[in-house]
N, C-alpha and C. Protein backbone atom coordinates (compact mmCIF):
# COMPACT_ATOMS: atom_id res chain seq x y z
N UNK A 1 -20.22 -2.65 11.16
CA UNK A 1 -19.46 -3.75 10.59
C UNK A 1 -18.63 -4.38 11.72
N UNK A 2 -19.01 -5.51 11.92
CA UNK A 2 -18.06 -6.90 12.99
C UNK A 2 -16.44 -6.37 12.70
N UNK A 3 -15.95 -6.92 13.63
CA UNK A 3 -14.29 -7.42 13.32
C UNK A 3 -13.85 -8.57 12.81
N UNK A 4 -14.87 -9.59 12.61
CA UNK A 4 -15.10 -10.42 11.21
C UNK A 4 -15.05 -10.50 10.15
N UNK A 5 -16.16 -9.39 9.86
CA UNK A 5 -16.28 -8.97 9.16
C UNK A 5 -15.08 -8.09 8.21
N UNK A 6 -14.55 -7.32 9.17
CA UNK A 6 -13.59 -6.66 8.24
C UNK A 6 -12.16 -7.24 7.64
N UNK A 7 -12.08 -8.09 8.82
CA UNK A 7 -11.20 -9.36 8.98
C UNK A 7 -11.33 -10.69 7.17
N UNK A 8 -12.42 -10.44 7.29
CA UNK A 8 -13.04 -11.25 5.76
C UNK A 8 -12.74 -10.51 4.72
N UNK A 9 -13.14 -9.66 4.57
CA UNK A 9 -13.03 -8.49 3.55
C UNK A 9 -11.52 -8.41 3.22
N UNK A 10 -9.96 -8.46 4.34
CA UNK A 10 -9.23 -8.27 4.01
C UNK A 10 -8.22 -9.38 3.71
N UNK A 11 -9.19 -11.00 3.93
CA UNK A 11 -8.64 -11.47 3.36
C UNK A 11 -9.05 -12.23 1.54
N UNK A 12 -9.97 -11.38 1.32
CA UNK A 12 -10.59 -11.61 0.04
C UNK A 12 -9.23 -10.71 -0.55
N UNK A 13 -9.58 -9.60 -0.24
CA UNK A 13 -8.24 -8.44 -0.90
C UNK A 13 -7.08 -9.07 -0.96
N UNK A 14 -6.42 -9.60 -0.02
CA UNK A 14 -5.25 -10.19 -0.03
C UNK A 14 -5.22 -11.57 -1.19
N UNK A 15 -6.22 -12.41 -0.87
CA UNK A 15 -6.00 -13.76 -1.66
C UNK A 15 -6.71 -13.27 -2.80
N UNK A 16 -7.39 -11.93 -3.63
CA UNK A 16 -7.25 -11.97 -4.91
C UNK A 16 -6.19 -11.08 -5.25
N UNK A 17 -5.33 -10.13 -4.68
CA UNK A 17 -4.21 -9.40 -5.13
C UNK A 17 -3.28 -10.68 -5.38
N UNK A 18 -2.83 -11.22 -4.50
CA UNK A 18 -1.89 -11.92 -4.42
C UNK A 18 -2.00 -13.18 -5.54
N UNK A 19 -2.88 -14.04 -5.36
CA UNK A 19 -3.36 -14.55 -6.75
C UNK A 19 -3.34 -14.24 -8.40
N UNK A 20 -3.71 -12.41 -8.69
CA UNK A 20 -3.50 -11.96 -9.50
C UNK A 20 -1.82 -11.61 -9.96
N UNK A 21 -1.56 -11.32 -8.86
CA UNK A 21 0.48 -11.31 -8.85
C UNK A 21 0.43 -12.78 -9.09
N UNK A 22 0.18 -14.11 -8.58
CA UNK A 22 0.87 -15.39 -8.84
C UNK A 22 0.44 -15.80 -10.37
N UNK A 23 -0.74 -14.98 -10.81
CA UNK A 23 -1.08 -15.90 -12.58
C UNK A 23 -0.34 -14.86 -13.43
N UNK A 24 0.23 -13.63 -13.08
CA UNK A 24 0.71 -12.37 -14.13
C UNK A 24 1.90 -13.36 -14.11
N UNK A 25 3.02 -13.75 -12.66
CA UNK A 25 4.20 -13.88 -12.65
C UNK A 25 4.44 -15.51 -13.45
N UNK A 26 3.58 -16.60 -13.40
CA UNK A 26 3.64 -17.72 -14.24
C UNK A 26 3.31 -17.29 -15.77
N UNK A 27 2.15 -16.55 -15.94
CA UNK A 27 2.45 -16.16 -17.64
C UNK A 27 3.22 -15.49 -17.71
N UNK A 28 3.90 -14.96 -17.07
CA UNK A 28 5.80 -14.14 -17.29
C UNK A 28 6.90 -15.20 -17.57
N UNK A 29 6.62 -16.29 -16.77
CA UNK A 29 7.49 -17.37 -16.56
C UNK A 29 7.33 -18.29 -17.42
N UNK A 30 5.99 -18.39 -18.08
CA UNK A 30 5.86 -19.51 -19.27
C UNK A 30 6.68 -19.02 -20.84
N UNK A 31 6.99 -17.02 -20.40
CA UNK A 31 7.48 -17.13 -21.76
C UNK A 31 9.30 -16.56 -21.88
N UNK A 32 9.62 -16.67 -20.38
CA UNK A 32 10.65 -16.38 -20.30
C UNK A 32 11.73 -17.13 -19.61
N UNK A 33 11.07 -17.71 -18.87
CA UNK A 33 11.74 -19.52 -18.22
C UNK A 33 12.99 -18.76 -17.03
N UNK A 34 12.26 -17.79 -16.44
CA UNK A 34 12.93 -16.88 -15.32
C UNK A 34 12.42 -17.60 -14.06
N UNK A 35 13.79 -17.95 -13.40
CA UNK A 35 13.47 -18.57 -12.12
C UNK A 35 12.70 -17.79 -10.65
N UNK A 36 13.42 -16.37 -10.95
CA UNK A 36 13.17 -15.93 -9.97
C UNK A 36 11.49 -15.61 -10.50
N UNK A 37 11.29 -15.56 -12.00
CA UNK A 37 9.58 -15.58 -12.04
C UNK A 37 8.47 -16.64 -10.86
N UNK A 38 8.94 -17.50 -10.99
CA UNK A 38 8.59 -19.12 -10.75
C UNK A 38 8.51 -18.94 -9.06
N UNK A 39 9.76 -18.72 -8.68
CA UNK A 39 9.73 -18.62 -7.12
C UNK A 39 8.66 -17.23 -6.73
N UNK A 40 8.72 -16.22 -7.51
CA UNK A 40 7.41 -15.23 -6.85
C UNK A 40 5.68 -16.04 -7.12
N UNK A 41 5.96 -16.65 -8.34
CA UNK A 41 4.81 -17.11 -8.63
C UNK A 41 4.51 -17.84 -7.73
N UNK A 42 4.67 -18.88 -7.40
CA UNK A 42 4.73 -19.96 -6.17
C UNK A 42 4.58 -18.92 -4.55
N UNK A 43 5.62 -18.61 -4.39
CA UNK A 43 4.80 -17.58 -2.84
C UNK A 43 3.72 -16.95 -3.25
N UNK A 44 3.71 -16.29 -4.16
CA UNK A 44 1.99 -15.56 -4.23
C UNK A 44 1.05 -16.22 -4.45
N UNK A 45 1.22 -17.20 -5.14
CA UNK A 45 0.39 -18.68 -4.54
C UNK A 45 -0.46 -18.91 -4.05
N UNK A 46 0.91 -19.51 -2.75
CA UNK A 46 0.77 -19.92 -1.65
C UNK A 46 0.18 -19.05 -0.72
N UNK A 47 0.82 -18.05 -0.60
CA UNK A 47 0.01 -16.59 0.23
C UNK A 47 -1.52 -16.87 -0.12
N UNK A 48 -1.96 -16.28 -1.61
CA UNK A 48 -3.63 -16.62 -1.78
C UNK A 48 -4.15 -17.78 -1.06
N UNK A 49 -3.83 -19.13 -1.39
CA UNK A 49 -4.03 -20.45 -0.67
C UNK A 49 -4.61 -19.91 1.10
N UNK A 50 -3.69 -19.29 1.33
CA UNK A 50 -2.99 -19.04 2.95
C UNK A 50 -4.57 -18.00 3.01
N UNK A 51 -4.74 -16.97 2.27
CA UNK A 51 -6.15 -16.25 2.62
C UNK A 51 -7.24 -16.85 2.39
N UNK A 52 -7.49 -17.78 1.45
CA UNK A 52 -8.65 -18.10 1.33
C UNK A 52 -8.59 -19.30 2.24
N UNK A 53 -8.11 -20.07 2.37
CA UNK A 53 -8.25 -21.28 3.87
C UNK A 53 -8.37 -20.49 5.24
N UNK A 54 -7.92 -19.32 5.57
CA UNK A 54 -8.24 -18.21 7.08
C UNK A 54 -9.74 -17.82 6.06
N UNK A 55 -10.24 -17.58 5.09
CA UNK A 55 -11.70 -16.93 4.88
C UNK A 55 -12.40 -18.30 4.90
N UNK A 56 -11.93 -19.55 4.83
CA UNK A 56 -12.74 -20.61 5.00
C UNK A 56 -13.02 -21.32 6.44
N UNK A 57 -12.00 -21.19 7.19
CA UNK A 57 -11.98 -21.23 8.41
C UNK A 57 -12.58 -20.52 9.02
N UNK A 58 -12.44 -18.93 9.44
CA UNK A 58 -12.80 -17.92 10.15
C UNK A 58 -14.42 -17.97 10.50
N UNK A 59 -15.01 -18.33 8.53
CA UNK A 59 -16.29 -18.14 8.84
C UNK A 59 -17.13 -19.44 8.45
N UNK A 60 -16.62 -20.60 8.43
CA UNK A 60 -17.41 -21.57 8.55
C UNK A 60 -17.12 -22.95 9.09
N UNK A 61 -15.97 -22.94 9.62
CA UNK A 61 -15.68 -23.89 10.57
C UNK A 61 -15.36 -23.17 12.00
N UNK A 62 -14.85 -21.58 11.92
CA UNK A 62 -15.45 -21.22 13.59
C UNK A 62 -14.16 -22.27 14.38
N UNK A 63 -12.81 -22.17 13.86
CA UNK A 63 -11.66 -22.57 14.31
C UNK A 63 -11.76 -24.32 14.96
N UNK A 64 -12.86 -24.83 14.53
CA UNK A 64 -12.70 -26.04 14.76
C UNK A 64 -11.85 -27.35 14.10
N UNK A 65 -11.23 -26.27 13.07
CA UNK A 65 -9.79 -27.20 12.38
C UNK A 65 -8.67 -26.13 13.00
N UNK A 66 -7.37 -26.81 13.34
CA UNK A 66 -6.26 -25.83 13.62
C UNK A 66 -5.48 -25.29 12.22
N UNK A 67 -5.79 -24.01 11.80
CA UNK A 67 -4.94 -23.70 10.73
C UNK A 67 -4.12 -22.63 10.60
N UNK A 68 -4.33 -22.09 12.13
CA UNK A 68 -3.58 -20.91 12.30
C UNK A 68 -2.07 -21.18 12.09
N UNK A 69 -1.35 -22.21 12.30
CA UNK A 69 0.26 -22.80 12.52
C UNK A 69 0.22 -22.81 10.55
N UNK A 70 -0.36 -23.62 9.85
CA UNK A 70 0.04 -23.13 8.38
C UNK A 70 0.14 -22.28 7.81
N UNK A 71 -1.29 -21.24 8.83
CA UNK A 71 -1.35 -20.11 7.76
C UNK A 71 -0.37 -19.06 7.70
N UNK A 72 0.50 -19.32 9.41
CA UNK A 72 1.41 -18.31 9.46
C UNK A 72 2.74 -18.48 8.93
N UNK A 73 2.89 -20.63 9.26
CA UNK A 73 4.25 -20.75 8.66
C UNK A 73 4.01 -20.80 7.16
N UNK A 74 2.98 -21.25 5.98
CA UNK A 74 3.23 -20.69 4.90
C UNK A 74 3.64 -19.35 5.00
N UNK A 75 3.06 -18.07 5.25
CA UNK A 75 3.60 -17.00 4.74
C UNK A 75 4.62 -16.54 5.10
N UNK A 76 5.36 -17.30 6.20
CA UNK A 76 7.06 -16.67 6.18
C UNK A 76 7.57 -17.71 6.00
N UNK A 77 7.58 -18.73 5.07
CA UNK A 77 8.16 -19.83 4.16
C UNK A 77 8.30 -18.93 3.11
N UNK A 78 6.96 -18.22 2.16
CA UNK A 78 6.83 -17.95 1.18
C UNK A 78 7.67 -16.52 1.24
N UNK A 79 7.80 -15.62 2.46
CA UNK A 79 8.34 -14.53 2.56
C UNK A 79 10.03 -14.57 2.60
N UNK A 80 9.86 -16.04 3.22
CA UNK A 80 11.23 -15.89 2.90
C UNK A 80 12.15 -16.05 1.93
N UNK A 81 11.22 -16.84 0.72
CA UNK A 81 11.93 -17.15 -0.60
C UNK A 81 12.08 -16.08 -1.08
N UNK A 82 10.69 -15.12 -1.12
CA UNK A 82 11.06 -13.87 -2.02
C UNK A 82 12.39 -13.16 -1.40
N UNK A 83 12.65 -13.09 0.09
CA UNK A 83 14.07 -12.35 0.02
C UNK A 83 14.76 -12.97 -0.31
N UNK A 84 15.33 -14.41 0.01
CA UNK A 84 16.66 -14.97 -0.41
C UNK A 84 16.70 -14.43 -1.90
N UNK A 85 15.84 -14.37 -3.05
CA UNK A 85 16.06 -14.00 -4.57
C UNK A 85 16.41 -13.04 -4.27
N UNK A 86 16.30 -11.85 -3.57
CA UNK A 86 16.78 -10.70 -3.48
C UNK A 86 18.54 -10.87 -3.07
N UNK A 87 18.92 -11.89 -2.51
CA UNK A 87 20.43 -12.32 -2.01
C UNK A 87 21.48 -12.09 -2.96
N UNK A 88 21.12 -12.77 -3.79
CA UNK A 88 21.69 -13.37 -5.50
C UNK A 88 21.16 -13.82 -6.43
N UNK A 89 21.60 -13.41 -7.36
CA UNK A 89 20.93 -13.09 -8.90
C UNK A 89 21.37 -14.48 -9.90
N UNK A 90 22.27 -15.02 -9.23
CA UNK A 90 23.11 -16.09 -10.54
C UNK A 90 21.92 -17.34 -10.44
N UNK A 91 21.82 -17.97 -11.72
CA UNK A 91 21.03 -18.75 -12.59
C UNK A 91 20.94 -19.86 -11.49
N UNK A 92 22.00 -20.69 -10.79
CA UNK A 92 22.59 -21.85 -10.59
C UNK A 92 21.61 -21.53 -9.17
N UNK A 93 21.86 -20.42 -8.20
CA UNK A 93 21.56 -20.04 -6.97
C UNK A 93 20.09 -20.20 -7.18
N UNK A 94 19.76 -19.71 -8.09
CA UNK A 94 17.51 -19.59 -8.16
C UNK A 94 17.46 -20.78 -8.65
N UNK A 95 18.36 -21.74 -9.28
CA UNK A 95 17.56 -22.85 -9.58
C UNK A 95 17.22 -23.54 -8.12
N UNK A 96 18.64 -23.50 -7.55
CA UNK A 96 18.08 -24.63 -6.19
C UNK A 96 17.44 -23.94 -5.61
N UNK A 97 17.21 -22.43 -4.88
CA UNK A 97 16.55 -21.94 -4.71
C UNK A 97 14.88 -22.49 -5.08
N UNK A 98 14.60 -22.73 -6.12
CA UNK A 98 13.67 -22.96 -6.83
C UNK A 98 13.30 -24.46 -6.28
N UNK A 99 14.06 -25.35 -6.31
CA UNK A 99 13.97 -26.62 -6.18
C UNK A 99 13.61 -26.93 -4.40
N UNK A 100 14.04 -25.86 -3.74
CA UNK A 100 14.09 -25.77 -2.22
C UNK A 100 12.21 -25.50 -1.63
N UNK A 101 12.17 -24.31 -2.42
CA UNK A 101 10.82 -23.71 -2.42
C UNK A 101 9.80 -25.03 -2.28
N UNK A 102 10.04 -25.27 -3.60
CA UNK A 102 9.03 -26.68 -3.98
C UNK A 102 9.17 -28.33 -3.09
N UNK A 103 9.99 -28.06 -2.75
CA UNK A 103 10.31 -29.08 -1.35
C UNK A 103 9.34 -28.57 -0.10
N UNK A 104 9.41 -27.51 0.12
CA UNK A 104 8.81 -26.69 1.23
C UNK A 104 7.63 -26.54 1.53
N UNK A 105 7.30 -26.18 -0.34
CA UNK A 105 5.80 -25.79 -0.03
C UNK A 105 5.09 -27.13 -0.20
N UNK A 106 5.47 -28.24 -0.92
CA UNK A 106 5.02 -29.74 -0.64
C UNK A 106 4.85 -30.05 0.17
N UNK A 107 6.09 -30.13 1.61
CA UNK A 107 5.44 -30.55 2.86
C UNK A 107 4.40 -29.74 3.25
N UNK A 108 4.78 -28.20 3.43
CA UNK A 108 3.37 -27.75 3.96
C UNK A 108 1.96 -28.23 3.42
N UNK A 109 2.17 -28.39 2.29
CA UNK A 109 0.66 -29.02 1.65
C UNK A 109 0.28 -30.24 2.57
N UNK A 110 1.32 -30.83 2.46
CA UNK A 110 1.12 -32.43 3.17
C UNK A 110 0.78 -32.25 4.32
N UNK A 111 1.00 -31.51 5.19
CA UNK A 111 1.11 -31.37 6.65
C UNK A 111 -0.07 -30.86 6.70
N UNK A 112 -0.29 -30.16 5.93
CA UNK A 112 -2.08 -29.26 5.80
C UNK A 112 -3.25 -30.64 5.75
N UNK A 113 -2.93 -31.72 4.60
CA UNK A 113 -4.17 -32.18 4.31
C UNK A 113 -3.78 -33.34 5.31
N UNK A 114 -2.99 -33.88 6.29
CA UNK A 114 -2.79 -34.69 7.08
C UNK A 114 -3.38 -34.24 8.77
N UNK A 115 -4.20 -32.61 8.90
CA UNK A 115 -4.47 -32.11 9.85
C UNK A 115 -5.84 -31.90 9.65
């Protein structure tokens, strides 16, 4: 087995764990209207996003798009929301919190489909 290869494999694992954490934590959030639900949902996301564009890259564009700079600053964008929720717990703090995230991960989107 390549170092591609295994390299692929672990980002299938990653972008369906992480995926499966982002659809558990939005049907958590559709019935409990928990912010800090919303902000994990959204990084785990984004993380999946982040593996399956490195499994789309790696093995069929062969790095001829640059996506290494998203793939790393999504995941410590997204790493870093989950700690700030760990900071403080009050309602007011995760909303903007919340509102910050979604600012964030918008540009990165933008910056992604503008490259």
């Amino acid at each position: 087995m390549t170092s591609t290869e295994i390299t692929s494999l672990l980002l299938i694992a990653q972008a369906t764990i992480t995926l499966l954490i982002s659809l558990r934590a939005f049907s958590l959030y559709s019935w409990t209207r928990k912010d800090l639900l919303f902000i994990l949902g959204v990084s785990m996301g984004t993380i999946a996003v982040v593996g399956i564009i490195g499994l789309i890259d790696d093995n069929y564009f062969a790095g001829k798009f640059s996506t290494k700079w998203f793939r790393y600053t999504a995941q410590i964008v997204s790493y870093t929301f989950i700690f700030l929720c760990a900071l403080r717990s009050s309602q007011e703090y995760l909303r903007r919190l919340k509102r910050w995230q979604l600012l964030f991960t918008v540009l990165l989107l933008v910056m992604l489909l503008l490259t």
